[in-house]
Structure formats: C-alpha cells, structure tokens
N, C-alpha and C. Protein backbone atom coordinates (compact mmCIF):
# COMPACT_ATOMS: atom_id res chain seq x y z
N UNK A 1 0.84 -1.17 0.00
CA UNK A 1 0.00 0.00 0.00
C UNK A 1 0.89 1.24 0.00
N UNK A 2 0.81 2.19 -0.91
CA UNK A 2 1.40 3.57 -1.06
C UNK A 2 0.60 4.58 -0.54
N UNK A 3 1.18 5.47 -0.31
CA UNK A 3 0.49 7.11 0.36
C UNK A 3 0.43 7.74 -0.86
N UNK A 4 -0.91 8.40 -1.57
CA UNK A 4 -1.15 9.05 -2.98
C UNK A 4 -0.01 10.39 -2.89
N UNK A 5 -0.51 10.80 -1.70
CA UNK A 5 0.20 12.29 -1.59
C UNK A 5 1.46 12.30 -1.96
N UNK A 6 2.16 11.14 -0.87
CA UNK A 6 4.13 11.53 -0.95
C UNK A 6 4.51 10.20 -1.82
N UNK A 7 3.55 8.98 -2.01
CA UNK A 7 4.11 7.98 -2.87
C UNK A 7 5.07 7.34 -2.05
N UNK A 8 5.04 7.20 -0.99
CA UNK A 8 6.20 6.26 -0.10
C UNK A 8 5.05 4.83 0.36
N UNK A 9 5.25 3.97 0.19
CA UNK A 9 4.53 2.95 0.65
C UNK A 9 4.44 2.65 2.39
N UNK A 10 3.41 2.79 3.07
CA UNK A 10 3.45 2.12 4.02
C UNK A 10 3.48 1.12 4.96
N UNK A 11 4.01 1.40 6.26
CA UNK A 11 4.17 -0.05 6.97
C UNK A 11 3.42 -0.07 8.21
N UNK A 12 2.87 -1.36 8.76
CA UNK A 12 2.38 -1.09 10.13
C UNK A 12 2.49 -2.30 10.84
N UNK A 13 2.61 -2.72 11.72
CA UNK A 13 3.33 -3.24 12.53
C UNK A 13 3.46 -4.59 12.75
N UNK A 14 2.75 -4.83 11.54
CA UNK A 14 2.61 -6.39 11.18
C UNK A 14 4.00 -6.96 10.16
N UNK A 15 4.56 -5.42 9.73
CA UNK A 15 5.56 -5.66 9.49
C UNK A 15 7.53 -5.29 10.08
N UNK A 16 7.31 -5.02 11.33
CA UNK A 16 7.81 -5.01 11.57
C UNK A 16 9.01 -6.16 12.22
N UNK A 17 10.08 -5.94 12.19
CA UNK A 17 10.83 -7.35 12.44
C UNK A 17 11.76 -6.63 14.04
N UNK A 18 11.72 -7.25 15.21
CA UNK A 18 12.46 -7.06 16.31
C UNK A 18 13.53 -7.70 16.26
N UNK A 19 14.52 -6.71 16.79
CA UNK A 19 15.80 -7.61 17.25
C UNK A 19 16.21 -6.99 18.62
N UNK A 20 17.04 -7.71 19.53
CA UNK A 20 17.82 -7.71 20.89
C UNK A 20 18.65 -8.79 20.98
N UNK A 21 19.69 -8.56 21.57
CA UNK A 21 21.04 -9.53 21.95
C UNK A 21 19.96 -10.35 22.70
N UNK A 22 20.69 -11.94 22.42
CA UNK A 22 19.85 -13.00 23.06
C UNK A 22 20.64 -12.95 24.41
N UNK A 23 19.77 -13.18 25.51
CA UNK A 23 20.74 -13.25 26.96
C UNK A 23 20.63 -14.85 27.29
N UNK A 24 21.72 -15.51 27.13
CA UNK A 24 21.70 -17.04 27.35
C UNK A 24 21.49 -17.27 28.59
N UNK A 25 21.51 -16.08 29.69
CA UNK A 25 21.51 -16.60 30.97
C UNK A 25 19.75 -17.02 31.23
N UNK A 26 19.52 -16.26 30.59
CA UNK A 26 17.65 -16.39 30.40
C UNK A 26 17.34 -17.57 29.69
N UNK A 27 17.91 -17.30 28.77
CA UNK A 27 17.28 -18.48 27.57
C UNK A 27 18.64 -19.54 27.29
N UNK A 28 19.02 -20.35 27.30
CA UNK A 28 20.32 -20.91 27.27
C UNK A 28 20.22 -21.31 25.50
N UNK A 29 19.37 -21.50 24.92
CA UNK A 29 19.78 -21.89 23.35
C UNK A 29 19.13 -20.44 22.59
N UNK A 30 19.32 -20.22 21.61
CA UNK A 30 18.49 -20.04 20.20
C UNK A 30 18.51 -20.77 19.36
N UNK A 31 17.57 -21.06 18.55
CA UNK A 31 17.46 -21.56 16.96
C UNK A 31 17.08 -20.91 16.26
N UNK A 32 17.30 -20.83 14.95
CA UNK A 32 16.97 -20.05 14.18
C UNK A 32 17.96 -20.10 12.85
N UNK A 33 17.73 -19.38 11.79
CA UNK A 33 18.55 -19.44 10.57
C UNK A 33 19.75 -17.88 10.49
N UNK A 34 20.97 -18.31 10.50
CA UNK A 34 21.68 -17.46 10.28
C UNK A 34 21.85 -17.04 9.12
N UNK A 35 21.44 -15.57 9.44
CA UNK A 35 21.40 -14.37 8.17
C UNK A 35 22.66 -13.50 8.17
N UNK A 36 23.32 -13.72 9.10
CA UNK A 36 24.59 -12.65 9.04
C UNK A 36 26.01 -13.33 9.91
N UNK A 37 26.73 -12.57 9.88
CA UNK A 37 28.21 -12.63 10.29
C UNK A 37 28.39 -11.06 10.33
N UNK A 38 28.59 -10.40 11.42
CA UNK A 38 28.90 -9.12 11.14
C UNK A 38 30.47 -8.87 12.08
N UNK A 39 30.88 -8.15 11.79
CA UNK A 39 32.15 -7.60 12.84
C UNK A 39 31.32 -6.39 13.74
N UNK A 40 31.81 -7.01 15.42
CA UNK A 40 31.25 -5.84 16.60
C UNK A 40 32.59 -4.90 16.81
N UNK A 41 32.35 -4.51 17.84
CA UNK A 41 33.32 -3.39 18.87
C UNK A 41 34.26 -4.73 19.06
N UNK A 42 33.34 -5.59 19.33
CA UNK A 42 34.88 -7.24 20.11
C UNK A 42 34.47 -7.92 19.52
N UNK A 43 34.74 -8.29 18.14
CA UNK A 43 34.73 -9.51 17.60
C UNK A 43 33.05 -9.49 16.52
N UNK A 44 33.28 -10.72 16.11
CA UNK A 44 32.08 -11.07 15.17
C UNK A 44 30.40 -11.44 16.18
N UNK A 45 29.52 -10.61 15.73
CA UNK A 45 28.13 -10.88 15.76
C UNK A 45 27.45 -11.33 14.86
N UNK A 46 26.33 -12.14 15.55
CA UNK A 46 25.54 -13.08 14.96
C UNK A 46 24.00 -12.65 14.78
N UNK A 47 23.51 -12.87 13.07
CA UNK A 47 22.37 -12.11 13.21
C UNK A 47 21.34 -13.58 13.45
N UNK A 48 20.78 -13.98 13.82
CA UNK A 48 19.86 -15.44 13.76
C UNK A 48 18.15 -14.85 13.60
N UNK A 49 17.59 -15.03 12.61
CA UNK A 49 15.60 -14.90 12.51
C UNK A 49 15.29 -16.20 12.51
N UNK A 50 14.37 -15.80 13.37
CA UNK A 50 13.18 -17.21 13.28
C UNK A 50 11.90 -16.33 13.48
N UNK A 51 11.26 -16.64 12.12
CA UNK A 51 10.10 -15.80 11.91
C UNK A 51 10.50 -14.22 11.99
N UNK A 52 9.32 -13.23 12.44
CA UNK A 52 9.99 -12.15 12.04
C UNK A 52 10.65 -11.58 13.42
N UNK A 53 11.57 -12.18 14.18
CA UNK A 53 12.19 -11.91 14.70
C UNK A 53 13.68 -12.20 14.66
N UNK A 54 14.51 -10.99 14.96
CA UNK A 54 15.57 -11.06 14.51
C UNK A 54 16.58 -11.42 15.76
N UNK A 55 17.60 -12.42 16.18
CA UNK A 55 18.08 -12.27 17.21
C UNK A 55 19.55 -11.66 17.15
N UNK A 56 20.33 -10.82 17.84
CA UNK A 56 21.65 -10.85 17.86
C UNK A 56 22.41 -11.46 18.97
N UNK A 57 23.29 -12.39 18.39
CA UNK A 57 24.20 -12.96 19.38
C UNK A 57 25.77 -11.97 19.26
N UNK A 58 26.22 -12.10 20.59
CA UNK A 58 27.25 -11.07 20.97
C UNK A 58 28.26 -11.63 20.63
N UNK A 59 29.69 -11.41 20.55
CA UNK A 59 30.77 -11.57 20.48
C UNK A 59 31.64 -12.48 21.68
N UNK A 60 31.66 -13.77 21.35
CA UNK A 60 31.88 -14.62 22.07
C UNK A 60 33.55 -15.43 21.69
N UNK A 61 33.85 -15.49 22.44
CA UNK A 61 35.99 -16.07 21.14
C UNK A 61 35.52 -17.98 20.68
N UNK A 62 34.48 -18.08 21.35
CA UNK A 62 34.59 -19.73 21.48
C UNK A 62 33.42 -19.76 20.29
N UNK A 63 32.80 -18.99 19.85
CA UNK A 63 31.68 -18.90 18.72
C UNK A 63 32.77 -18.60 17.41
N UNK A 64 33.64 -17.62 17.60
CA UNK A 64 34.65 -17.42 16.68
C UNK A 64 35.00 -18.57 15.81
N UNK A 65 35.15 -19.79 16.75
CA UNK A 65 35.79 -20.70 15.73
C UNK A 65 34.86 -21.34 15.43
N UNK A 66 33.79 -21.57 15.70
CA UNK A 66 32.26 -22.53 15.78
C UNK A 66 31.89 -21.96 14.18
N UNK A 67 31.68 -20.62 14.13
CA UNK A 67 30.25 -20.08 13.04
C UNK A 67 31.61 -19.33 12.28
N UNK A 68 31.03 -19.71 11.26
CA UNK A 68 31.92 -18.61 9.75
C UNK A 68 31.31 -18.36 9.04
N UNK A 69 31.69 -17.42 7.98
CA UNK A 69 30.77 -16.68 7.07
C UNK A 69 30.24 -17.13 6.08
N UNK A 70 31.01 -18.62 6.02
CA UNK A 70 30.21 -19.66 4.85
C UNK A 70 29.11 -20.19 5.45
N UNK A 71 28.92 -20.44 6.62
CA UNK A 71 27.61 -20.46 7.42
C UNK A 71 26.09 -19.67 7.23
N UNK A 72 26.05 -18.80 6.88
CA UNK A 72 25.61 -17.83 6.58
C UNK A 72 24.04 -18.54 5.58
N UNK A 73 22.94 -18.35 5.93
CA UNK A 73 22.23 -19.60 5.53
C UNK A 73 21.55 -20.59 6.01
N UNK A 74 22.41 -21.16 6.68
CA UNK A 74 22.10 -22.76 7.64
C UNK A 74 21.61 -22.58 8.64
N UNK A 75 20.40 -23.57 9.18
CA UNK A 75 19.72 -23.24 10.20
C UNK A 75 20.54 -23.72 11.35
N UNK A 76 20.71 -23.00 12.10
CA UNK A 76 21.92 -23.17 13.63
C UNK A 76 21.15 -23.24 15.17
N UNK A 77 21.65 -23.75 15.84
CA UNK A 77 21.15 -23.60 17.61
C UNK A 77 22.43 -24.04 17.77
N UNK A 78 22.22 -23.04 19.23
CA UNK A 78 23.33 -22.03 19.99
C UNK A 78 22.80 -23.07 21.48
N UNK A 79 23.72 -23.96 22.17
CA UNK A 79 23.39 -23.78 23.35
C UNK A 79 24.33 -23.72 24.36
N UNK A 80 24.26 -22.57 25.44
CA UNK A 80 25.06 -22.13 26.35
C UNK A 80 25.19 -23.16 27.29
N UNK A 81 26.61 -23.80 27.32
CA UNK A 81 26.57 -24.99 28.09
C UNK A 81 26.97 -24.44 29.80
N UNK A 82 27.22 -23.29 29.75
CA UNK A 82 27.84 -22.56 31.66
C UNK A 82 28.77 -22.06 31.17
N UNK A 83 29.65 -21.37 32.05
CA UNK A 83 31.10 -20.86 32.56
C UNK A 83 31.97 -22.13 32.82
N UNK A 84 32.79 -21.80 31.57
CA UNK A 84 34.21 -22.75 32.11
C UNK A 84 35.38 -22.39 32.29
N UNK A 85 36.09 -22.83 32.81
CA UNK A 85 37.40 -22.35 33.38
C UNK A 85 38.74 -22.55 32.36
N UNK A 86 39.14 -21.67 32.08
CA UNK A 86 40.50 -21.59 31.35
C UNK A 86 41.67 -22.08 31.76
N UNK A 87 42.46 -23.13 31.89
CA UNK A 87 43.44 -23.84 32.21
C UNK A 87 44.79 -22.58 31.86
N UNK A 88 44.69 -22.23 31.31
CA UNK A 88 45.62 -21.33 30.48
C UNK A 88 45.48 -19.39 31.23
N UNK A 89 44.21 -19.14 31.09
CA UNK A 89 44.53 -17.99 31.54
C UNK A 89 43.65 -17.51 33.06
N UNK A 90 43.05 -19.19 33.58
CA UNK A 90 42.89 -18.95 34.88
C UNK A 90 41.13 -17.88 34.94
N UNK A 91 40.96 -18.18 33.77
CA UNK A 91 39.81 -16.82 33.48
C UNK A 91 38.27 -17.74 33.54
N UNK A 92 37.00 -17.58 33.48
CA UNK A 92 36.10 -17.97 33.16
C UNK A 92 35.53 -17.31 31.54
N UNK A 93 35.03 -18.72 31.33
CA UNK A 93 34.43 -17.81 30.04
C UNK A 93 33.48 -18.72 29.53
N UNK A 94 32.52 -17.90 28.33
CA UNK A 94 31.44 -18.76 28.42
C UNK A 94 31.62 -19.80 27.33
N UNK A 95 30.66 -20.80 27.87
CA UNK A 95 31.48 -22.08 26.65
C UNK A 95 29.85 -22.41 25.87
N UNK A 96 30.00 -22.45 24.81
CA UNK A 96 28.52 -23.16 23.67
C UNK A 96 29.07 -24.14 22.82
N UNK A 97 27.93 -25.35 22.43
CA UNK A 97 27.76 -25.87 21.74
C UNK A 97 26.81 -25.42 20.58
N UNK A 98 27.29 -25.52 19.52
CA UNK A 98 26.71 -24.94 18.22
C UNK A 98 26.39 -26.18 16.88
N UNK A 99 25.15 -26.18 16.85
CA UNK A 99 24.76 -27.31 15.51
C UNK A 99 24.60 -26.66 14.05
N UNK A 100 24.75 -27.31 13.35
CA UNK A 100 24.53 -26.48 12.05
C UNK A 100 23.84 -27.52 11.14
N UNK A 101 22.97 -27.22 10.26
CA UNK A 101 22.00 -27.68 8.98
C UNK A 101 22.15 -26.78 7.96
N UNK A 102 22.23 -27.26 6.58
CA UNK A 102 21.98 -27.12 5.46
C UNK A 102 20.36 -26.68 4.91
C-alpha cells in the first residue's frame, strides 16, 4: 500500500521485524537461521531470525571458531553450556555448543 500524496509505501506493525542480543543466561539456546556474520566493537556478531524476529548474538571467542561466514544460511542452535574455566589464563568464560543444517 502507497500514500497518494508523498508515494512512499506504508508499513504497520505487522511488518515489523524485532531484534535484541539473546541473553543465554535467560534463555540458554536459540534456533533459528543465520542471516549474518557481522564484525562488533569485540569480535564477530551473529544475526539469527526465526520468523519475524531477529536475534543478535554477541561476540563470544569460542563462537569465533564454531560459526563462519560460509555459514551464513544454515539453520543453527546455539546452546550455552555454563562458565568454564581456562586452564591457560585462569579466566572464566562462556562455553557453547553450536549445531549447524543445510
């Protein structure tokens, strides 16, 4: 549907698509189809929709090696397995298991 006057087509809220960083502490998985690979402030973000919602996953080092940009496509779930401990730098950090489909 267009506006006669200015000719810009309109939208209303049926089309709108939400996004927010998923908080794993809440929700420990997402599923959904990855639409993006983006570079953050720290590292690569993850765009994931399922339906018209859009999720962003944050910049994680252990997702780094999990998801790549040939990924991009494939339907994925993310699940936050806890805080694990770094042998190496004594640090906690968060650890996921990541599935991927064609």
């Amino acid at each position: 549907m267009t506006d006669e006057q200015t000719n810009v087509e309109e939208f209303t809220d049926d089309d709108k698509v939400e996004s927010t960083f998923h908080n794993f502490d809440e929700h420990p998985e997402v599923v959904g189809t990855l639409t993006a690979v983006e570079p953050g402030v720290y590292g690569n973000q993850y765009k994931i929709r399922e339906g018209k919602v859009e999720i962003l996953v944050g910049s994680y080092d252990v997702l780094k090696s999990k998801i790549a940009l040939k990924d991009v496509g494939k339907r994925i779930k993310i699940v936050f397995n806890g805080l694990k401990l770094s042998p190496q730098t004594k640090r906690n950090y968060k650890d996921f298991t990541v599935y991927l489909k064609d």
